[in-house]
N, C-alpha and C. Protein backbone atom coordinates (compact mmCIF):
# COMPACT_ATOMS: atom_id res chain seq x y z
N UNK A 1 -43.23 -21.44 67.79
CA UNK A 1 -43.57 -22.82 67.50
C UNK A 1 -42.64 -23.32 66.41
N UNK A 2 -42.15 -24.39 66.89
CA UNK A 2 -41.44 -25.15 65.63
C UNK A 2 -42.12 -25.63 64.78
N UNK A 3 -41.48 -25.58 63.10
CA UNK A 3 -42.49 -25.74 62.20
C UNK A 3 -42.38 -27.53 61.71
N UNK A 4 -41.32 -28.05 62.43
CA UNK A 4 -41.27 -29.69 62.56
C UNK A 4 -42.69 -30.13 63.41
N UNK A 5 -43.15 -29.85 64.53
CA UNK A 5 -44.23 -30.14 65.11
C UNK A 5 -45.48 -29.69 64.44
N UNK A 6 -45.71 -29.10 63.71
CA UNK A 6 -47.07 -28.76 62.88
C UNK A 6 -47.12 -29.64 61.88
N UNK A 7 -47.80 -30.36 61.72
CA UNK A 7 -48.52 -31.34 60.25
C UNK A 7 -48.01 -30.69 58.85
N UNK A 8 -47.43 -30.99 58.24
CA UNK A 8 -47.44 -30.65 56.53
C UNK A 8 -48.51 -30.57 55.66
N UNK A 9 -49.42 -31.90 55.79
CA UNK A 9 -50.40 -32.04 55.08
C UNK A 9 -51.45 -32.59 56.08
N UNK A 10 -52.57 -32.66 55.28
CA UNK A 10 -53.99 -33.25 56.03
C UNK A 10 -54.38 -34.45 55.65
N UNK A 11 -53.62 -34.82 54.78
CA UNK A 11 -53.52 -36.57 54.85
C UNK A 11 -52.13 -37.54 55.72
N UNK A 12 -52.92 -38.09 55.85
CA UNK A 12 -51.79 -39.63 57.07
C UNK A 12 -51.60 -38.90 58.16
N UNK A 13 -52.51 -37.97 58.79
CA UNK A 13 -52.20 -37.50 60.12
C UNK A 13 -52.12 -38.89 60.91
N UNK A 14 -51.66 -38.88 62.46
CA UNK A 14 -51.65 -39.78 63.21
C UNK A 14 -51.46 -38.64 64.75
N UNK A 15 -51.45 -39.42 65.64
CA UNK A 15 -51.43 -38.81 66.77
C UNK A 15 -50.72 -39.97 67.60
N UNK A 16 -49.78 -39.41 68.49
CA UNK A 16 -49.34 -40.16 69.72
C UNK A 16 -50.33 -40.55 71.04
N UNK A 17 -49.71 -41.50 71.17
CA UNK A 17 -51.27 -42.38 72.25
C UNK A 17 -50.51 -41.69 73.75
N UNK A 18 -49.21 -41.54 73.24
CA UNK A 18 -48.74 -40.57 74.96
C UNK A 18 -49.65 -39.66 75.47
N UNK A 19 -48.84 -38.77 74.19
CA UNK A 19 -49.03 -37.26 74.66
C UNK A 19 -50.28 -36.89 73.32
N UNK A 20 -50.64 -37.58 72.46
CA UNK A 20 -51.44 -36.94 71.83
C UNK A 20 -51.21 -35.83 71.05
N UNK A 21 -49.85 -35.09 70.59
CA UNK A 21 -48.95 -34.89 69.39
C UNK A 21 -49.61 -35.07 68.18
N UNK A 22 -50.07 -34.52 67.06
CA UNK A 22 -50.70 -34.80 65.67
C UNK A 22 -49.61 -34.44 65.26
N UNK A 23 -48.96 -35.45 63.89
CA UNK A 23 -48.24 -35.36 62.66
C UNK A 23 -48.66 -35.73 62.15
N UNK A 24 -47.81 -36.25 60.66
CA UNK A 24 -48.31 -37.47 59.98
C UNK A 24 -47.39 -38.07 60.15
N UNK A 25 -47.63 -39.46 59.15
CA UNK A 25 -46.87 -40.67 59.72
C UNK A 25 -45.50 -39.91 59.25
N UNK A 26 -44.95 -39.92 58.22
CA UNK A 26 -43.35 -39.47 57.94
C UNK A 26 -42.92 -38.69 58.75
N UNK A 27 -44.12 -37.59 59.22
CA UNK A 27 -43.35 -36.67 60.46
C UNK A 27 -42.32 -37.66 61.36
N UNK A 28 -43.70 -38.11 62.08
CA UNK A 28 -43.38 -39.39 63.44
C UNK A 28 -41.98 -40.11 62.93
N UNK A 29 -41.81 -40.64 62.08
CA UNK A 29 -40.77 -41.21 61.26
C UNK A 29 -39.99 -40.64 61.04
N UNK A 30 -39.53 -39.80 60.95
CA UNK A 30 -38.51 -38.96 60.69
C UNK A 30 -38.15 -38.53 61.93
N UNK A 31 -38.47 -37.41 62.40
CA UNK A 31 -38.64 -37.06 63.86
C UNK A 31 -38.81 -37.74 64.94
N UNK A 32 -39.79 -38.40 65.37
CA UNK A 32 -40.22 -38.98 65.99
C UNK A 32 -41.11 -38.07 66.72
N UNK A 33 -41.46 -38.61 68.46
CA UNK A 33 -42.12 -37.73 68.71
C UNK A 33 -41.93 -36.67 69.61
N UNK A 34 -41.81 -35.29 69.55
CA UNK A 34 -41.12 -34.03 70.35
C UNK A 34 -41.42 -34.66 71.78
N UNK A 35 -42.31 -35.02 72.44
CA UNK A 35 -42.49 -35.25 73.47
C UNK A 35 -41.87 -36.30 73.92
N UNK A 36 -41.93 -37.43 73.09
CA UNK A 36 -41.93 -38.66 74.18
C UNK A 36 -40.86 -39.72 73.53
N UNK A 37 -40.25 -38.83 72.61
CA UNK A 37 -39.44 -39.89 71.97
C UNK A 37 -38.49 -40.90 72.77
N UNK A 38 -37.77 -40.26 73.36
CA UNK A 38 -37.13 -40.50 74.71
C UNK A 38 -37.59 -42.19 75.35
N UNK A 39 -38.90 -41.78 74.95
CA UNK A 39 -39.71 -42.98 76.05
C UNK A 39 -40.22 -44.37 74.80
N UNK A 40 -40.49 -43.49 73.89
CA UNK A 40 -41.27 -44.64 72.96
C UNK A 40 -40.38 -45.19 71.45
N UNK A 41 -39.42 -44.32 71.34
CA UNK A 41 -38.30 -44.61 70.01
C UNK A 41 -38.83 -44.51 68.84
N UNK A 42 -39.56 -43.43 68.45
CA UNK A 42 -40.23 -43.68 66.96
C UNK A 42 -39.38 -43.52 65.31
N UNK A 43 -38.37 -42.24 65.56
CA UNK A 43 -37.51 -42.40 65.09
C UNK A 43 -37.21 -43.12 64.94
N UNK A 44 -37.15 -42.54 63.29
CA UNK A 44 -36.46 -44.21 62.49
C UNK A 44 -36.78 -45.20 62.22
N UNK A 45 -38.35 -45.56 62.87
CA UNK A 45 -38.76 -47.21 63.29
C UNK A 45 -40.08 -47.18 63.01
N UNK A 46 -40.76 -47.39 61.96
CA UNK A 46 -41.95 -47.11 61.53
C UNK A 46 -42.88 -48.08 61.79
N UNK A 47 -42.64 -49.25 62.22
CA UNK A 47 -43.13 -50.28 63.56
C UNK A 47 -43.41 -49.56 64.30
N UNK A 48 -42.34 -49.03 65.50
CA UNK A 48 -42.88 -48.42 66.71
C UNK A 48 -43.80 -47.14 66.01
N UNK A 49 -43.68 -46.68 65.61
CA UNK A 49 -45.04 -45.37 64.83
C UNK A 49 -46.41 -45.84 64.57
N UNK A 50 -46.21 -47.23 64.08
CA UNK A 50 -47.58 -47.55 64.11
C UNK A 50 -48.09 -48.34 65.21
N UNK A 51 -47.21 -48.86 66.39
CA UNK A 51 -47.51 -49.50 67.32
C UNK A 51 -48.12 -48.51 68.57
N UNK A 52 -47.62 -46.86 68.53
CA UNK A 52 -47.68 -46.07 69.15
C UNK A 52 -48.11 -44.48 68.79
N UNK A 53 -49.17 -44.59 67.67
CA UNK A 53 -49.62 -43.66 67.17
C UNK A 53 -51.11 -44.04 66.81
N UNK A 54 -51.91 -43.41 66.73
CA UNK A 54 -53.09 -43.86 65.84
C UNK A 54 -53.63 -43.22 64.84
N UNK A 55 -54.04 -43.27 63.83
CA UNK A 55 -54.73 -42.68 62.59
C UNK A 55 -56.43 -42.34 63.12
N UNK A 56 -57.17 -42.69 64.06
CA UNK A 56 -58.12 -42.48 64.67
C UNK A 56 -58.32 -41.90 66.00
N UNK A 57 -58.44 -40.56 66.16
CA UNK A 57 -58.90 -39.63 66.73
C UNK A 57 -59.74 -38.22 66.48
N UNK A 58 -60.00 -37.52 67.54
CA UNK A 58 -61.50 -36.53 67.58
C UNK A 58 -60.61 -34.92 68.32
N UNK A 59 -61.22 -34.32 67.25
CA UNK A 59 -60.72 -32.69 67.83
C UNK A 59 -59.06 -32.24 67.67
N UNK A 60 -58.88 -31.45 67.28
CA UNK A 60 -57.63 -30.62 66.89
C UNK A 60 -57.12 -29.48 68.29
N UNK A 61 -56.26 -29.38 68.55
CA UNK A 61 -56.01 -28.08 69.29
C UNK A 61 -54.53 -27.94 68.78
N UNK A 62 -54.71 -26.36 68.58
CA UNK A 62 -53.21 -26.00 67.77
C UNK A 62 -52.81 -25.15 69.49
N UNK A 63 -52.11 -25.35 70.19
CA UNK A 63 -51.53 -25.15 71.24
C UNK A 63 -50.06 -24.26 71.05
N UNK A 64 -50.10 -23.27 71.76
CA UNK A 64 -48.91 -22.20 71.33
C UNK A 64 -48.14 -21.68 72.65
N UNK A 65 -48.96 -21.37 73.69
CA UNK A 65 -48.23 -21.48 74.98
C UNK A 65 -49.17 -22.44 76.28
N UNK A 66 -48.31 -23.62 76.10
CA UNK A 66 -48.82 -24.67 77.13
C UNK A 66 -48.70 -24.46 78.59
N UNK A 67 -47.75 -23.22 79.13
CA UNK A 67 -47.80 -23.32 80.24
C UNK A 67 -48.95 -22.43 80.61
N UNK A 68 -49.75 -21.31 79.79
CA UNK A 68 -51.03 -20.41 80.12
C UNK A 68 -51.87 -21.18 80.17
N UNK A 69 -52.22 -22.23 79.15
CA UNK A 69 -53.56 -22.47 78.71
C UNK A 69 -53.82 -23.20 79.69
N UNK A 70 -55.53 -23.12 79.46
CA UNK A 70 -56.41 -23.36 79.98
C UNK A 70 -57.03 -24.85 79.92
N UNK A 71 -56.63 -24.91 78.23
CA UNK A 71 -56.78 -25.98 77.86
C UNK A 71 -55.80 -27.31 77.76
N UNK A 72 -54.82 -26.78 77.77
CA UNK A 72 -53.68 -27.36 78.28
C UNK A 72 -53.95 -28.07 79.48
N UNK A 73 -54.41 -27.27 80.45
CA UNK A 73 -53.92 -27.83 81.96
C UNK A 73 -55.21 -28.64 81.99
N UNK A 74 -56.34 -28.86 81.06
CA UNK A 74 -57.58 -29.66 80.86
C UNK A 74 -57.00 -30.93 80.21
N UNK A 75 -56.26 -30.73 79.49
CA UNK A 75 -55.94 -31.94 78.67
C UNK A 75 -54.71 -32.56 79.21
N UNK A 76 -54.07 -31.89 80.00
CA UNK A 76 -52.90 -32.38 81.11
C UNK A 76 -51.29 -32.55 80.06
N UNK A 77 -51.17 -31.71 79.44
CA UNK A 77 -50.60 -31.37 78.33
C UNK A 77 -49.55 -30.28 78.04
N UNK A 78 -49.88 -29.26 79.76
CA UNK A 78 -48.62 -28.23 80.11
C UNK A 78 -46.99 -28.87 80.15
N UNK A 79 -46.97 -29.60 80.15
CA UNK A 79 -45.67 -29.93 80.02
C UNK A 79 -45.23 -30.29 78.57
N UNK A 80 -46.00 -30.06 77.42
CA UNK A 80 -45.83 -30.48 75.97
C UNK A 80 -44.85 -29.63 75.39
N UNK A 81 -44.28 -29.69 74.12
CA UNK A 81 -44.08 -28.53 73.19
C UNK A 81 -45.09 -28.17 72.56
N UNK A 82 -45.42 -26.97 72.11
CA UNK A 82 -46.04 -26.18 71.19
C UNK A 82 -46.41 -26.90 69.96
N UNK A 83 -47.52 -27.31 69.08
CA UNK A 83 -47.89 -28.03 68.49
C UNK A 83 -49.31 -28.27 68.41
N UNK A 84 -49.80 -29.33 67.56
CA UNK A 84 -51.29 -29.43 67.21
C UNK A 84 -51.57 -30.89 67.81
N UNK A 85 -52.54 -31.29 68.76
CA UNK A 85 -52.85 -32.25 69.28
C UNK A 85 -54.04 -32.42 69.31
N UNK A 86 -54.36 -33.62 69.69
CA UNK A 86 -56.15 -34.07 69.47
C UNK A 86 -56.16 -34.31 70.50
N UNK A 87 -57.84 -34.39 70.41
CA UNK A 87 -58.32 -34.02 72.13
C UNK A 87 -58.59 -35.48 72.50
N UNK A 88 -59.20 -36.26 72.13
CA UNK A 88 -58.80 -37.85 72.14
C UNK A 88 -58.32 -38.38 71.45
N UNK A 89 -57.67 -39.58 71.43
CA UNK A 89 -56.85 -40.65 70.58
C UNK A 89 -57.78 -42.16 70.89
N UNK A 90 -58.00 -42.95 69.84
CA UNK A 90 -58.32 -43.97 69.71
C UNK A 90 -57.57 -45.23 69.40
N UNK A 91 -57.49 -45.79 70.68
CA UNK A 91 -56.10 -46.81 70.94
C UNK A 91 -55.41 -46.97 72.03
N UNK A 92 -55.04 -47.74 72.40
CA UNK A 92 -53.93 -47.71 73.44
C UNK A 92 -53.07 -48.83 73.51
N UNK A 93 -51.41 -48.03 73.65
CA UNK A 93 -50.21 -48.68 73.54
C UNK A 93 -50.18 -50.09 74.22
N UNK A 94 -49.40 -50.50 73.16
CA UNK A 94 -49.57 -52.27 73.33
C UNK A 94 -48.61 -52.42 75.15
N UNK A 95 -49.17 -53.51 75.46
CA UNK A 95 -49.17 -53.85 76.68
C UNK A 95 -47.17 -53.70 77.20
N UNK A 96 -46.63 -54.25 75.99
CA UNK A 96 -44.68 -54.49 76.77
C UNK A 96 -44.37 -52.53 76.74
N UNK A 97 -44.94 -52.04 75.75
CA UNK A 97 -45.02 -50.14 75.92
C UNK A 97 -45.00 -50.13 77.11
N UNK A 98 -46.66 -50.09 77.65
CA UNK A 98 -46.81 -49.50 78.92
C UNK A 98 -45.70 -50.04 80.25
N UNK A 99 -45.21 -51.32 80.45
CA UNK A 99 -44.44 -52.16 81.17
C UNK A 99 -43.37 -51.04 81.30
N UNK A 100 -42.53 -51.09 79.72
CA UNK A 100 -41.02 -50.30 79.82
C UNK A 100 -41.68 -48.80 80.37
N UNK A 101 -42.99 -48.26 80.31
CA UNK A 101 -42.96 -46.98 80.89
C UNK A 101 -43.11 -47.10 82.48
N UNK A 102 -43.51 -47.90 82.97
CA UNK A 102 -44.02 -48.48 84.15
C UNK A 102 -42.42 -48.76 84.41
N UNK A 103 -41.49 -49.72 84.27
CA UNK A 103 -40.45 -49.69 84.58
C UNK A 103 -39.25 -48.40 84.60
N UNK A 104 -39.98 -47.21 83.71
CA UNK A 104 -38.81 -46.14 83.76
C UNK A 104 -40.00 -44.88 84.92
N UNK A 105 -40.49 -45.34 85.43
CA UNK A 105 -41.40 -44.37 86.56
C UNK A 105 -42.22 -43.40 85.30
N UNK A 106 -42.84 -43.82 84.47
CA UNK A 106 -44.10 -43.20 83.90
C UNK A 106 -45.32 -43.79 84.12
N UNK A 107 -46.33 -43.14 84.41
CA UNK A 107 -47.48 -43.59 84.47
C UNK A 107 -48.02 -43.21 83.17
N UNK A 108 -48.82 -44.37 82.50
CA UNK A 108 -49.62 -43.97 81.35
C UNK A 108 -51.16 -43.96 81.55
N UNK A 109 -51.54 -42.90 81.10
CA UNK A 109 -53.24 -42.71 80.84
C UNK A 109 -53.35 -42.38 79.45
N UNK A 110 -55.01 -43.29 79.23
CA UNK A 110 -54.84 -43.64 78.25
C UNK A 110 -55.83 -42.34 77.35
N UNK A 111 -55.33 -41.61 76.31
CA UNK A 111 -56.18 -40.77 76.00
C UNK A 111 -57.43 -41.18 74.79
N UNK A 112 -57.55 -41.77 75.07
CA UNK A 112 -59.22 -42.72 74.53
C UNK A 112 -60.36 -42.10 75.11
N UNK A 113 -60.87 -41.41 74.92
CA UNK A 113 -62.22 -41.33 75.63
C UNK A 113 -63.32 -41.56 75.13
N UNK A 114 -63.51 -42.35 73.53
CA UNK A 114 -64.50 -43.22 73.26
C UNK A 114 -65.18 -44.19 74.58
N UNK A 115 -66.63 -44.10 74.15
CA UNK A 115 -66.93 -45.36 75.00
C UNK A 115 -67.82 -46.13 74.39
N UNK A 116 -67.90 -47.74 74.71
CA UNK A 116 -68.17 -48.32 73.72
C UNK A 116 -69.40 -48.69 74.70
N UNK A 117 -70.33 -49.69 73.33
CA UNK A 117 -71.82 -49.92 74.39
C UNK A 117 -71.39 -51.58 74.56
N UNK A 118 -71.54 -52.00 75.67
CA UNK A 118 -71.67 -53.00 76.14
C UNK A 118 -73.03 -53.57 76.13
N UNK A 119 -73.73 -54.66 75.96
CA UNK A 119 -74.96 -55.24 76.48
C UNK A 119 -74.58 -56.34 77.96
């Protein structure tokens, strides 16, 4: 496991609304994100980090070989790098995001699995 993808500290974590990736924000910023940078540009651009990350999510998984797990292939996440991810994210990428992923053949799902009460 690369020690760029593991969190430094336990404050300003955030998580990617992609892939669901936990850093903190400077990680994301610096780095961007191992997975999806490619797709979302976080590097460098601390706009897109906060447009495409959230500070609100539930459950930790420190993930070490994604192509065994179990949990991996639950969270749809075998194709990740090695790293610490949350099991939901609270949020989802602003609408021109999803478009440019929709225009480069990605489908996005949204890893939110809050549900809210309606009356």
């Amino acid at each position: 496991m690369s020690l760029e993808t593991v969190p430094k500290e336990l404050r300003n974590l955030r998580a990617c609304l992609l892939c669901s990736l936990v850093k903190t924000l400077d990680q994301f910023e610096y780095d961007g994100c191992d997975n999806c940078d490619e797709l979302l540009h976080m590097k460098n651009n601390r706009d897109a980090v906060y447009e495409c990350t959230s500070s609100s999510f539930d459950g930790l998984i420190a993930l070490m070989s994604p192509e065994d797990s179990w949990v991996a292939k639950w969270q749809r996440i075998t194709h990740c790098v090695k790293g610490c991810y949350a099991i939901s994210v609270t949020g989802k990428l602003p609408a021109n995001v999803v478009n440019d992923l929709q225009m480069k053949g990605v489908s996005y799902r949204s890893r939110d699995t809050s549900t809210s009460l309606t009356k």
